[in-house]
Protein backbone atom coordinates (compact mmCIF):
# COMPACT_ATOMS: atom_id res chain seq x y z
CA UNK A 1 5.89 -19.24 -2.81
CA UNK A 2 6.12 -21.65 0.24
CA UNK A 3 3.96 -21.51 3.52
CA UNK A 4 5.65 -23.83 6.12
CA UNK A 5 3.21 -25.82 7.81
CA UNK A 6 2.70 -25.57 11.45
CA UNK A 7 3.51 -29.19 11.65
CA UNK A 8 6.84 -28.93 10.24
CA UNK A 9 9.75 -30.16 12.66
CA UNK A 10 11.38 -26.79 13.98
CA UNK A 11 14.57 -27.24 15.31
CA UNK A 12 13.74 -24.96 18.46
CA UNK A 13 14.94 -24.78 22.50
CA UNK A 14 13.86 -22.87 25.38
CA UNK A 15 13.87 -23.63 29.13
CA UNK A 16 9.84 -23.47 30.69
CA UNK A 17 9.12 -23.02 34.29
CA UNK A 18 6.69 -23.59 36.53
CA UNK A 19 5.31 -20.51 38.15
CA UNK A 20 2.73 -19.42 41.50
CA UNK A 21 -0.43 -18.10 39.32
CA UNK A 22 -1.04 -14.48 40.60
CA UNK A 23 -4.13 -13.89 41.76
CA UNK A 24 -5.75 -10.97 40.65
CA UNK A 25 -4.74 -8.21 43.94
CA UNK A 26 -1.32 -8.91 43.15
CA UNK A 27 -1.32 -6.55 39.72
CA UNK A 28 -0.05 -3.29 40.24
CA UNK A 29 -2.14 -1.09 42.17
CA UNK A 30 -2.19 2.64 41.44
CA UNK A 31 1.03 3.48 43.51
CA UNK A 32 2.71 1.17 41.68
CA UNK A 33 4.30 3.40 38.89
CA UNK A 34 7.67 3.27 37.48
CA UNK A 35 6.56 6.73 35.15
CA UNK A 36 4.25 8.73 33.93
CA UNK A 37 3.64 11.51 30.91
CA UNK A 38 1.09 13.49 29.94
CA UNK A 39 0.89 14.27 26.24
CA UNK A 40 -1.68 16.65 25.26
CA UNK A 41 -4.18 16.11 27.88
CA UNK A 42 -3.70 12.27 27.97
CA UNK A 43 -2.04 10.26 30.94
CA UNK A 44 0.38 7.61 30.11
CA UNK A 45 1.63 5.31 32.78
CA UNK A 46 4.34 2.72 33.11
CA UNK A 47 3.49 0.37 36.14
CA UNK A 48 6.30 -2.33 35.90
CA UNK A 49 8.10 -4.60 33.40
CA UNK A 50 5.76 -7.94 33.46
CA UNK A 51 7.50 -10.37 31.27
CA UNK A 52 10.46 -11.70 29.83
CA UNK A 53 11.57 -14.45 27.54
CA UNK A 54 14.17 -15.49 24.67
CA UNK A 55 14.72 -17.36 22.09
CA UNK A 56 18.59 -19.23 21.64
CA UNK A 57 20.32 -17.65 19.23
CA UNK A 58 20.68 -20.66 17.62
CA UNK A 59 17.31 -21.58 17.25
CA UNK A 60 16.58 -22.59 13.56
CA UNK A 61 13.50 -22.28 11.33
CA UNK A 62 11.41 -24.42 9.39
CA UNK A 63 13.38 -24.19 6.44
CA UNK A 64 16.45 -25.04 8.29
CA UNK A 65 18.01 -21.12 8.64
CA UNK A 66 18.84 -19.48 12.03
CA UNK A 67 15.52 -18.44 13.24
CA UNK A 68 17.22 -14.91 13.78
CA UNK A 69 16.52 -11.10 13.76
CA UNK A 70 12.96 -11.24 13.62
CA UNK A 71 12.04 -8.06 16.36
CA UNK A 72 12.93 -6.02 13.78
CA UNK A 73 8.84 -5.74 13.98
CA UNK A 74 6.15 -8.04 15.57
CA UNK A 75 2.25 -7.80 15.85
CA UNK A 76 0.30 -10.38 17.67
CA UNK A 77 -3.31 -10.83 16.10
CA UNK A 78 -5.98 -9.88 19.07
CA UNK A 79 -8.39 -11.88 17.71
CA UNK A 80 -6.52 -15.34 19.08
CA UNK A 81 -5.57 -13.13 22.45
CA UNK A 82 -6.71 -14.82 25.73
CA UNK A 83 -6.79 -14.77 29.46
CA UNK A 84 -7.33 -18.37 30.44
CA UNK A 85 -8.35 -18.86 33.90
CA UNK A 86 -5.28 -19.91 35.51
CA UNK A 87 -4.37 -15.95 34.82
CA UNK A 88 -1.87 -17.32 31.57
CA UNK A 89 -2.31 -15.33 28.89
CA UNK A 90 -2.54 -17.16 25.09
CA UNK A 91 -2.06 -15.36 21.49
CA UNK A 92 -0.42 -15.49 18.29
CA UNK A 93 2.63 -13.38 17.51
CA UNK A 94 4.11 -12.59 14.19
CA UNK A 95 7.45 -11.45 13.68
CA UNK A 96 9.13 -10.07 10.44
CA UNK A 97 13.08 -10.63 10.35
CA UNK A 98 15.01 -8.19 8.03
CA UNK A 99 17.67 -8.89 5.43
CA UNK A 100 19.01 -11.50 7.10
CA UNK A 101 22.68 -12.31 8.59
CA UNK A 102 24.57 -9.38 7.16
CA UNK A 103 26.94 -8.23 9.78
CA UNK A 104 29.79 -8.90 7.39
CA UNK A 105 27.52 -8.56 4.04
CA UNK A 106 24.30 -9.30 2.54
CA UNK A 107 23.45 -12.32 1.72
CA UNK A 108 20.73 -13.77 -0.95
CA UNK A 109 18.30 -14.59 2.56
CA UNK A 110 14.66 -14.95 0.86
CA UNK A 111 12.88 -12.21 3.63
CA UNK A 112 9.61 -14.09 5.67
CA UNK A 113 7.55 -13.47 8.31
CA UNK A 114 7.80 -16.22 11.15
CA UNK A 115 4.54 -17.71 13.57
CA UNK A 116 4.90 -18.19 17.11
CA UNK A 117 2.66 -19.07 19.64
CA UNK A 118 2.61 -17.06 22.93
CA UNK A 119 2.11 -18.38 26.70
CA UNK A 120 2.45 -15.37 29.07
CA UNK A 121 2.07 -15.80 32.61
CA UNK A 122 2.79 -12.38 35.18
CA UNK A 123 4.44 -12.89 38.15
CA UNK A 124 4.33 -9.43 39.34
CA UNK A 125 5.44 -10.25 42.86
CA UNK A 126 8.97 -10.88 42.08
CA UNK A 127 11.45 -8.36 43.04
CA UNK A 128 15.47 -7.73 42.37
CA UNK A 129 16.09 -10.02 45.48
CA UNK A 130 13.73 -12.61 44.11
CA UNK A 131 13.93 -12.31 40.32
CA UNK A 132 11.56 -14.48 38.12
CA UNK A 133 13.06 -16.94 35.92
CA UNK A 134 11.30 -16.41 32.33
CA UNK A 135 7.62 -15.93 31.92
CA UNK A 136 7.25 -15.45 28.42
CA UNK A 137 7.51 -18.23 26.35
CA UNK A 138 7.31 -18.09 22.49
CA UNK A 139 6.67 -21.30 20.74
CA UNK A 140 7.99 -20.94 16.90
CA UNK A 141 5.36 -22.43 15.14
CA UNK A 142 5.57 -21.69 10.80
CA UNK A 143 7.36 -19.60 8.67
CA UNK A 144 5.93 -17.71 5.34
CA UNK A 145 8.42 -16.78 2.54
CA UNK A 146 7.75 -13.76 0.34
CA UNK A 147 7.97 -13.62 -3.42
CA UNK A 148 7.72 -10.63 -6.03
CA UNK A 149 4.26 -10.46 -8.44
CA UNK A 150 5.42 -13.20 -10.29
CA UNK A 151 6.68 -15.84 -7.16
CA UNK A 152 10.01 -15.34 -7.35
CA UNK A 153 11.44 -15.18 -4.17
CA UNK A 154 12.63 -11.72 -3.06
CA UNK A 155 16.23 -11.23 -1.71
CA UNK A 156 17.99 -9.12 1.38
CA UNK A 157 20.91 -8.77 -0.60
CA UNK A 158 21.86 -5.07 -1.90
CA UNK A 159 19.66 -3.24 -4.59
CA UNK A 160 21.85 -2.69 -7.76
CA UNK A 161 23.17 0.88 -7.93
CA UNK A 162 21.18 1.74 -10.86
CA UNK A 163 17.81 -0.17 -12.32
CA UNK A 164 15.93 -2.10 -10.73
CA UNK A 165 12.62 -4.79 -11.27
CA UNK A 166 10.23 -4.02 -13.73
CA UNK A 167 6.51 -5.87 -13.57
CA UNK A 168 3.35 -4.88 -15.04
CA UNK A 169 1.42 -2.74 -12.67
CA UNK A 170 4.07 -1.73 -10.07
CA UNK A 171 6.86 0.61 -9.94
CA UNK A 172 10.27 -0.17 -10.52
CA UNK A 173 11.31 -2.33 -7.68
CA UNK A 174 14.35 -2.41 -5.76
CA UNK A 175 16.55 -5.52 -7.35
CA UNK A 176 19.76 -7.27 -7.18
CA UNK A 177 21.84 -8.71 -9.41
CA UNK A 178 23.60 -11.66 -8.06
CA UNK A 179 26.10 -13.96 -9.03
CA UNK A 180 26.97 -17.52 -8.60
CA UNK A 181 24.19 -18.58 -5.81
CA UNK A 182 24.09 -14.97 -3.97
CA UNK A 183 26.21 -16.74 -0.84
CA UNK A 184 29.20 -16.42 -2.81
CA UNK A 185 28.86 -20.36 -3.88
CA UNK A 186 28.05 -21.71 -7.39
CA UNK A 187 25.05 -21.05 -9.03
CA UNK A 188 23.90 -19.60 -12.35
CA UNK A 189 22.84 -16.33 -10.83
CA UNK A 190 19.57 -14.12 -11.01
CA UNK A 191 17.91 -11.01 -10.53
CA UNK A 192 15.25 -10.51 -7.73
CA UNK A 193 13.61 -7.97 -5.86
CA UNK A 194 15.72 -6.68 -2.48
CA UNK A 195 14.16 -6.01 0.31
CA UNK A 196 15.47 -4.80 3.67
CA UNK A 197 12.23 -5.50 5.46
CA UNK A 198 11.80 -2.99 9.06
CA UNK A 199 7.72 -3.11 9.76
CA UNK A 200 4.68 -5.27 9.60
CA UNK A 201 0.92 -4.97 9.78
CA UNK A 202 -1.42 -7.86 10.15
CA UNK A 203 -4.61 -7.10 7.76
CA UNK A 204 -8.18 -7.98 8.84
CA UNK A 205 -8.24 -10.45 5.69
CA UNK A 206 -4.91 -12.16 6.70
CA UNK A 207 -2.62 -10.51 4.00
CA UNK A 208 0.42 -8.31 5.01
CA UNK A 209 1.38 -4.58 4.96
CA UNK A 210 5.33 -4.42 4.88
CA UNK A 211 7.72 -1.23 4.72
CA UNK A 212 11.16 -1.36 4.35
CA UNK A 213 14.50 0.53 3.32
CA UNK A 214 15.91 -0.05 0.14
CA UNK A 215 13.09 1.78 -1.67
CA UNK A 216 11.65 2.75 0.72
CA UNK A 217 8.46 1.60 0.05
CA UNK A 218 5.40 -0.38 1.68
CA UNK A 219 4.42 -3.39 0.30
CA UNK A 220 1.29 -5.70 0.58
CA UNK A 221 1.60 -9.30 0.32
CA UNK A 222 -0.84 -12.22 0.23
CA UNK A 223 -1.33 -14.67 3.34
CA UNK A 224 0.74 -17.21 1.19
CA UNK A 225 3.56 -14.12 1.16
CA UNK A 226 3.18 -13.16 -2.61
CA UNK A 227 3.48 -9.44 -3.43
CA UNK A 228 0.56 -7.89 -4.66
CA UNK A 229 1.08 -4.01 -4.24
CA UNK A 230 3.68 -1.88 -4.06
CA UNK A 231 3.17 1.64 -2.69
CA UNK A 232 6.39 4.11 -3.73
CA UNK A 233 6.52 7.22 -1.72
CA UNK A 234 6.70 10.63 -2.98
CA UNK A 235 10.14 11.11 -4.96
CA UNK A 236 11.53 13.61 -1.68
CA UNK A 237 11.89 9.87 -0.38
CA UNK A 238 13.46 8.10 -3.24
CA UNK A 239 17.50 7.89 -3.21
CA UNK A 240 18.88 9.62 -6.02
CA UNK A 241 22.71 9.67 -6.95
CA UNK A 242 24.49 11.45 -9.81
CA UNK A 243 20.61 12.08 -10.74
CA UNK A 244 19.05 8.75 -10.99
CA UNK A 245 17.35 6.75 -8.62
CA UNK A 246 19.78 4.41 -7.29
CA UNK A 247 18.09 2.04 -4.56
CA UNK A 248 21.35 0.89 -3.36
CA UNK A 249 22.54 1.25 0.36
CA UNK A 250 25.90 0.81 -0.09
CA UNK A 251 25.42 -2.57 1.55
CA UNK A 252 27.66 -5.25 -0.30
CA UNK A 253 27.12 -8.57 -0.79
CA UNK A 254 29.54 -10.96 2.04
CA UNK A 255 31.18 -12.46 -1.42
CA UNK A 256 32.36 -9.16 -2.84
CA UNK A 257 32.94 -6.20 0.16
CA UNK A 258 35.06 -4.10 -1.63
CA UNK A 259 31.97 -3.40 -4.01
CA UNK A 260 31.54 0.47 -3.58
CA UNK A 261 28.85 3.08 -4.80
CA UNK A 262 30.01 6.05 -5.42
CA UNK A 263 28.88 8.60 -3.75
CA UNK A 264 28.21 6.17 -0.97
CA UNK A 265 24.88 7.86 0.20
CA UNK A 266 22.41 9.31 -1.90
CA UNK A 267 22.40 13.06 -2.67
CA UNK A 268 18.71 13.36 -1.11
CA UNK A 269 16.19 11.16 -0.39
CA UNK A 270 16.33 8.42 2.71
CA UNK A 271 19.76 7.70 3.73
CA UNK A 272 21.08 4.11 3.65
CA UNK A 273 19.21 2.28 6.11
CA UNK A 274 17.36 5.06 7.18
CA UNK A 275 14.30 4.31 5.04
CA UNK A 276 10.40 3.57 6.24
CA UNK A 277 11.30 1.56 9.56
CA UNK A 278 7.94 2.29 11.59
CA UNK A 279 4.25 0.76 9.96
CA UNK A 280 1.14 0.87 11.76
CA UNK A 281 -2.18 0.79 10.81
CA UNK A 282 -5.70 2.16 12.44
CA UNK A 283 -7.72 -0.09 14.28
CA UNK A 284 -10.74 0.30 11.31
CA UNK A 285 -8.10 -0.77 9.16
CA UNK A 286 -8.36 2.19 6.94
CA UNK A 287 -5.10 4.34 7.78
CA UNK A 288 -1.90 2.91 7.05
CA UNK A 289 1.09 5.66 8.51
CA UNK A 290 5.03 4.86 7.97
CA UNK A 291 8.00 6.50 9.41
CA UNK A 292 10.93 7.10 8.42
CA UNK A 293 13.78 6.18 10.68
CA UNK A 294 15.62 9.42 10.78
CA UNK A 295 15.81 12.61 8.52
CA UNK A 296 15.97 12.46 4.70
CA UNK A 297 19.10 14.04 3.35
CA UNK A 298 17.37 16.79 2.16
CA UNK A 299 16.06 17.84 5.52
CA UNK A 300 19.42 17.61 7.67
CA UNK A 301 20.39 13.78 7.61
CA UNK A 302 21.98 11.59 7.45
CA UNK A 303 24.70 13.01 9.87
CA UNK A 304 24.34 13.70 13.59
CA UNK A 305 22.94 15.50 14.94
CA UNK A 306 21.12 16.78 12.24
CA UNK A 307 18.95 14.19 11.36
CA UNK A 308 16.04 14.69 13.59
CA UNK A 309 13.36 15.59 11.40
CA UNK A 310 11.72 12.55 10.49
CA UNK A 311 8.33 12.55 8.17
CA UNK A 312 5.23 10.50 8.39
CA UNK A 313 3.58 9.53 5.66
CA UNK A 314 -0.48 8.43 5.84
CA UNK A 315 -2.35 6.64 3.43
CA UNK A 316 -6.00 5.78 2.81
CA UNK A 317 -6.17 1.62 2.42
CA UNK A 318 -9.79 1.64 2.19
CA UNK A 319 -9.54 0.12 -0.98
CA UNK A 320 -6.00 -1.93 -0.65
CA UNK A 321 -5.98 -2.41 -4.25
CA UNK A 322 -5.67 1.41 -4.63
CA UNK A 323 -3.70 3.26 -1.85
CA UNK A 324 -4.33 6.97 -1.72
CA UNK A 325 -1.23 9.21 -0.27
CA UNK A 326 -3.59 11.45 1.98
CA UNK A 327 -1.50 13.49 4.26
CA UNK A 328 2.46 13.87 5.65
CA UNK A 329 3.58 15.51 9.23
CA UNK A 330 7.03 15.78 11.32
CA UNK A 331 8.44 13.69 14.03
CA UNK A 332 11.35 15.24 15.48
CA UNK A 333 13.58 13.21 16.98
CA UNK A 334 14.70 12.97 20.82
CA UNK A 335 18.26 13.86 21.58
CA UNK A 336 21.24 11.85 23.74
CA UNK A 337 24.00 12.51 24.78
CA UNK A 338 26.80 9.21 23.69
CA UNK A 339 29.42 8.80 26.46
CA UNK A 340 31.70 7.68 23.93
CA UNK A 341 32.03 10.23 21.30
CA UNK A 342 34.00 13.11 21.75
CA UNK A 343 33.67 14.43 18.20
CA UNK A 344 30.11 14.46 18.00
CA UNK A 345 28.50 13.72 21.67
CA UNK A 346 25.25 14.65 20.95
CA UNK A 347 23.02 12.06 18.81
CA UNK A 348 19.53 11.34 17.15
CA UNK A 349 17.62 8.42 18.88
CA UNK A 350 16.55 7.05 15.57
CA UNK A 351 13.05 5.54 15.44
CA UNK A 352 13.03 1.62 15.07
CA UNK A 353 8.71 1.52 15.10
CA UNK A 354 5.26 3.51 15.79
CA UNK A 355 1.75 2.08 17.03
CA UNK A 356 -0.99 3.56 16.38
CA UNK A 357 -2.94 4.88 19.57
CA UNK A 358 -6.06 6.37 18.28
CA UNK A 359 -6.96 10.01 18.18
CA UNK A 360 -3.73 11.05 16.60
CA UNK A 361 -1.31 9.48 19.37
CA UNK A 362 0.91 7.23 18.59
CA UNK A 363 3.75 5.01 20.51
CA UNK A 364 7.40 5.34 19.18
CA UNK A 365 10.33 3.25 19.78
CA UNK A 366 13.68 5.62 20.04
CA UNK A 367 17.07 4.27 20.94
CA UNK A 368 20.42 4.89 20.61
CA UNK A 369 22.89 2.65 19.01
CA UNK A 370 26.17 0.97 19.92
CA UNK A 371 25.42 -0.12 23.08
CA UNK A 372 24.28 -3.32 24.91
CA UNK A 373 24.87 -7.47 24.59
CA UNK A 374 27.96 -7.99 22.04
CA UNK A 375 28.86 -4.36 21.76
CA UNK A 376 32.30 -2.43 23.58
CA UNK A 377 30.32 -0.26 25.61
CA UNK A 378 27.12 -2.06 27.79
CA UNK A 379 25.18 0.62 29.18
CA UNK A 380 22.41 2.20 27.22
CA UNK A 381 21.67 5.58 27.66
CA UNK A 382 18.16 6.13 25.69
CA UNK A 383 16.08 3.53 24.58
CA UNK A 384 12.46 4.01 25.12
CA UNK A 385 9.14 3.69 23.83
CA UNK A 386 7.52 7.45 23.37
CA UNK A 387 4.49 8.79 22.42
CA UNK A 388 4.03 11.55 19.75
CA UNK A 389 0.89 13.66 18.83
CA UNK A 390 -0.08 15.13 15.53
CA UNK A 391 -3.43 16.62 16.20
CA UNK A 392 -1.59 19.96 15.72
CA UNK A 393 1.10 19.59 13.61
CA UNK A 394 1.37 20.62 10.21
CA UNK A 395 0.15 18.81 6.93
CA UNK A 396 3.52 19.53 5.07
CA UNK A 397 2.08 17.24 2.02
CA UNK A 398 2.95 19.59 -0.81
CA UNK A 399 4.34 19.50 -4.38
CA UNK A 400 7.38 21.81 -3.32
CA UNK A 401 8.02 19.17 -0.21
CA UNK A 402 7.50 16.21 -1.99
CA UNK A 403 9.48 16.87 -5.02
CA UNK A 404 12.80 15.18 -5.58
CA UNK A 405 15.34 16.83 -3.22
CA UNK A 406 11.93 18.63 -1.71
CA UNK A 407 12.99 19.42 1.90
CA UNK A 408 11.40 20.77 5.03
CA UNK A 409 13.98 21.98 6.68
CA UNK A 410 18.03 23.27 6.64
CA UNK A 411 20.97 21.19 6.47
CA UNK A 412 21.26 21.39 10.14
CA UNK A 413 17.80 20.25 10.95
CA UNK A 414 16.10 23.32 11.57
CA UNK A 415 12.61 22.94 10.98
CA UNK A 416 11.34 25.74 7.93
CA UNK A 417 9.34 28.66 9.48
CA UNK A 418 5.63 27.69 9.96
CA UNK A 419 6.62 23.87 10.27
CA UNK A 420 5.15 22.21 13.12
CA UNK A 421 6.45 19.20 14.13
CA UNK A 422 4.12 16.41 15.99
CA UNK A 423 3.99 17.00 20.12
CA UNK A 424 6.64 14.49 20.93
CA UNK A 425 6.55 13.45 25.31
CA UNK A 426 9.12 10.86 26.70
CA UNK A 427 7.49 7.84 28.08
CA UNK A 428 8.86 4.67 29.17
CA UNK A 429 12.37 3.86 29.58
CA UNK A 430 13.62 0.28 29.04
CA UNK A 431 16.96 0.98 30.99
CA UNK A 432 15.59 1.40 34.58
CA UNK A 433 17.92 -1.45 36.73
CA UNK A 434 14.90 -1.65 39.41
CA UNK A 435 12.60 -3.15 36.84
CA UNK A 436 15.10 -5.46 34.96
CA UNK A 437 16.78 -6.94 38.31
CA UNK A 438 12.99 -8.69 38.85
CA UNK A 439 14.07 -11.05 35.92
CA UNK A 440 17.80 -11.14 36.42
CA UNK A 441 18.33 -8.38 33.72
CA UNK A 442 20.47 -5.27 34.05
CA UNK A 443 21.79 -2.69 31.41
CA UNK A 444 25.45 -1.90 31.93
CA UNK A 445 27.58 -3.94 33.62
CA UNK A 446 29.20 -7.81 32.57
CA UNK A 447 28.65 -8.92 28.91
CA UNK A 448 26.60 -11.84 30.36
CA UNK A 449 22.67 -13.18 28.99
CA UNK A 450 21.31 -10.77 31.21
CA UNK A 451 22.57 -7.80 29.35
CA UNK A 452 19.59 -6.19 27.06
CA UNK A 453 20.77 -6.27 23.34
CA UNK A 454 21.44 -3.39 21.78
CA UNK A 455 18.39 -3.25 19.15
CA UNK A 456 15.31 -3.11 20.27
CA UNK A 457 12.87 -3.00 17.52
CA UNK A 458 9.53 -4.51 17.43
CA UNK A 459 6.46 -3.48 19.79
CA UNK A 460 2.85 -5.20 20.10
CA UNK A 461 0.00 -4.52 22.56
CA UNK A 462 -2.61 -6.23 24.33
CA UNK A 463 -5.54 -6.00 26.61
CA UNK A 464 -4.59 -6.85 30.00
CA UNK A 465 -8.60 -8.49 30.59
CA UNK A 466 -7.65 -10.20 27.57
CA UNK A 467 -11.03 -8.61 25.83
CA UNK A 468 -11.14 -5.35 24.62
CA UNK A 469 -8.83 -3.29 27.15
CA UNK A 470 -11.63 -0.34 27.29
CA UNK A 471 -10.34 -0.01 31.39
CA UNK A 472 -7.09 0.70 29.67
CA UNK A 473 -4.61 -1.15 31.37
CA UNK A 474 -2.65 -2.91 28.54
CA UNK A 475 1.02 -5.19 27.22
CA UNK A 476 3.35 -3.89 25.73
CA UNK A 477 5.41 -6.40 23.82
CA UNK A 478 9.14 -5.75 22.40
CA UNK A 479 11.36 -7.83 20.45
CA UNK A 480 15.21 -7.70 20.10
CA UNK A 481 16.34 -7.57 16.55
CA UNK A 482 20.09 -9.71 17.21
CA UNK A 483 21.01 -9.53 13.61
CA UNK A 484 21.48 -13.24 13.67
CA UNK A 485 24.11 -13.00 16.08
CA UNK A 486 25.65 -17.00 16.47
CA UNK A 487 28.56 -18.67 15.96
CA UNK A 488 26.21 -21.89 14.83
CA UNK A 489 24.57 -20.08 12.25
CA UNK A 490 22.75 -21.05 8.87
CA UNK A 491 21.59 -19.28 6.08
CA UNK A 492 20.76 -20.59 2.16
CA UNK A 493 17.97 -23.41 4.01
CA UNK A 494 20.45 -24.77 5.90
CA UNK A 495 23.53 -24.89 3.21
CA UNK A 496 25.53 -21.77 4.22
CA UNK A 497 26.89 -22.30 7.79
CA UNK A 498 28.23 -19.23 9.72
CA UNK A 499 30.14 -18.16 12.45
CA UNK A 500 29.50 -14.28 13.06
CA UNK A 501 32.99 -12.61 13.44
CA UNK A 502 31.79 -10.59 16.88
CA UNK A 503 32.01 -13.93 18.69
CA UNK A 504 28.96 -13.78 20.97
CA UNK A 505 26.03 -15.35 20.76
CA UNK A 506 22.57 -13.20 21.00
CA UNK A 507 19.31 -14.65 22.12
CA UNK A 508 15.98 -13.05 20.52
CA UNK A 509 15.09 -11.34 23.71
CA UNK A 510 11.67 -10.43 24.64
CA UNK A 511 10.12 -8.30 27.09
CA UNK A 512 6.96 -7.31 28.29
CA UNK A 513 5.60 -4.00 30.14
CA UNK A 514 2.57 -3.27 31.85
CA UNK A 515 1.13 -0.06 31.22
CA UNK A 516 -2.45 1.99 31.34
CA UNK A 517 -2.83 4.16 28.97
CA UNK A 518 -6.11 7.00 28.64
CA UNK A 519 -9.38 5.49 28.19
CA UNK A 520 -9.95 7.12 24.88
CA UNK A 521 -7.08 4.66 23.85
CA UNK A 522 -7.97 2.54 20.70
CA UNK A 523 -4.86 0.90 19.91
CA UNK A 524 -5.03 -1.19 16.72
């Protein structure tokens, strides 16, 4: 275990500005709306984009690696949230990287949640022919490292085909077997537990609530970032080839990429890297509720575009110590058409996280892929943050369902007769040129810094008064995972430099929207 100080020299760079303090009449008025939905009775309305920011792509953490990929989810803790007088806005932000660099293979990265410190000031007077420079500034600040039961540090490298970790009081974990150093440099190799690390809840006692892909499972960790729980899902979930579990994701490791599995994806269960990408909790901070990122095999994935069914799983945390699996519904997944496939034009927006609304509504983030900063085509076509409902769909939590190879629906994603899915409703799109143009963004267009990324990952909210939001006007944060996009990139604490192969260098870009959601909202 290691918990980097806050004091600790970061090697960190980002340009501040000084900016005119809005005065209160300046926020949006009612006309001001960029979109609205109504999903089940409940208004949802996007007023503008408020905020952006980045972080260089280059920017390294405390323990010397590229301070990279770390929207894959964020959560800011509301308890340090202000509104100072001057109208800037104060918090603390977490933010969970995933496996590390691994564009051309997985690497032994030791997974970690990072600190920053947020200063947020609106400017919501700017406009396309007056864009804002950036008003979002994150200040890194600490970084935790995460360890298995016994404080070994855990690993983004690969789960073994077959096996895995075995510790007193868990399930088998998802492991790799490495040699040499796991970087493809000396070393006397090891075993630890892989993780591919895709959401992250703050708990009221300061511990963690992580899910991730390899198993997929959802973890709890200490404040210092030791394991203490593991939760597996039911064995529908659970990746099984030539019938065994086999946790791999037929991801190898950078120093041996001819490794194959064979069959390269599972025969049912989550498909590789398609596990639990989407953790939220309730605001009491009893309900814990993962997603999975698209369909399991068994219910039409992992091809397209039959991979829309996508389950939710909710558990009773009461008692963290004992998790209790109380109930499982359907997400089905929006639709888009890709511009660039003429085999198979029509695609699932895959789910990349879920917050948790109150009263059974929850925001989703659904985007395509392929397209944005660093990729061959620019312009997005769906990436949004949704809502979904499941005050009427059905509790498919059953032994049949849940069973290995248990599925809820045919190989071409048909949901079974009497399956109800959750009421899904389109919300806010993060493509709209008008709103971008006010901070010099666009999506489409020149591969310059202005061009959005292509992942977009992580979402936060917070109160707009800075108290308790109850007038429901609220931020909604989003962080760019850029897969550690640099060519002056380190990994291994600063031993392992890197240039990635694509060329470009991706800032961590952030963005921030304004939005007002129904009163009844209790987001936690």
């Amino acid at each position: 275990m290691l918990h980097v100080l806050n004091h600790v020299l970061v090697f960190f760079a980002i340009l501040s500005f000084s900016v005119a303090i809005p005065s209160p009449s300046l926020f949006p008025r009612a006309k001001d709306v960029v979109n609205q939905t109504t999903c089940n009775k409940k208004q949802y309305t996007y007023q503008q984009l408020a905020g952006y920011g980045f972080i260089p792509a280059n920017a390294r953490d405390s323990t010397g690696d590229t301070l990279g990929g770390f929207g894959s989810s964020i959560a800011i803790d509301l308890k340090t949230w202000k509104k100072l007088k001057n109208g800037t806005y104060t918090g603390t932000l977490y933010a969970l990287p995933d496996r590390g660099w691994n564009t051309q293979g997985t690497l032994n990265y030791q997974n970690r949640i990072h600190t920053f410190s947020i200063s947020f000031t609106p400017t919501p007077d700017t406009s396309s022919s007056s864009p804002s420079p950036p008003n979002l500034l994150l200040s890194y600040k600490s970084t935790t490292l995460l360890t298995d039961p016994t404080g070994t540090p855990t690993t983004g490298l690969d789960a073994d085909a077959l096996g895995g970790l075995t510790t007193k009081g868990f399930p088998l974990l998802p492991a790799a077997t490495y040699s040499g150093n796991g970087f493809g440099q000396p070393g006397s190799g090891g075993h630890r537990a892989s993780l591919d690390t895709e959401g992250l809840v703050l708990a009221s006692d300061g511990s963690y609530w992580i899910s991730e892909e390899y198993g997929p499972y959802i973890y709890h960790f200490s404040p210092s970032g030791q394991m203490l729980a593991a939760i597996q899902p039911p064995p529908a979930y659970l990746p099984n080839r030539n019938n065994s579990i086999s946790f791999s994701a037929n991801s190898p490791p950078v120093y041996d990429p001819d490794r194959t599995v064979i069959p390269e994806d599972p025969e049912s269960g989550r498909s590789n890297n398609q596990g639990l990408e989407g953790l939220t909790i309730s605001p009491n901070g009893k309900k814990l509720f993962a997603l999975t990122q698209s369909a399991l095999i068994n219910d039409g994935g992992p091809d397209n575009p039959n991979r829309r069914q996508s389950r939710l799983l909710e558990y009773d945390i009461a008692n963290p110590a004992k998790p209790k699996y109380k109930h499982e519904y359907v997400v089905t997944l929006p639709l888009y058409t890709d511009p660039t496939s003429k085999k198979t034009p029509t695609k699932v927006a895959g789910q990349s996280e879920i917050h948790y609304l109150g009263h059974n509504q929850f925001f989703i983030l659904a985007r395509d892929s392929g397209f944005g900063r660093g990729q061959e085509e620019s312009r997005s076509v769906y990436r949004h943050i949704d809502v979904f409902d499941i005050s009427s769909a059905t509790d498919i939590r059953s032994k049949d369902n849940d069973k290995i190879a248990g599925s809820i629906a045919s190989d071409t994603g048909v949901l079974d007769r009497g399956i109800k899915a959750a009421t899904y409703c389109p919300f806010l799109d993060f493509n709209v040129n008008a709103e971008l143009a006010r901070f010099g963004l666009h999506n489409g267009g020149e591969q310059d810094r202005g061009l959005l990324n292509e992942k977009w990952e992580g979402i936060a909210l917070a109160p707009v008064d800075g108290k308790k939001g109850r007038d429901g006007e609220w931020f909604v944060f989003s962080l760019s995972d850029n897969d550690f996009v640099t060519q002056d990139g380190f990994m291994n604490f600063g031993k392992y430099p890197y240039k990635d192969a694509s060329g470009f260098d991706l800032d961590n870009q952030a963005l921030v929207f304004r939005v007002k959601l129904p009163k009844s909202a209790d987001p936690s």
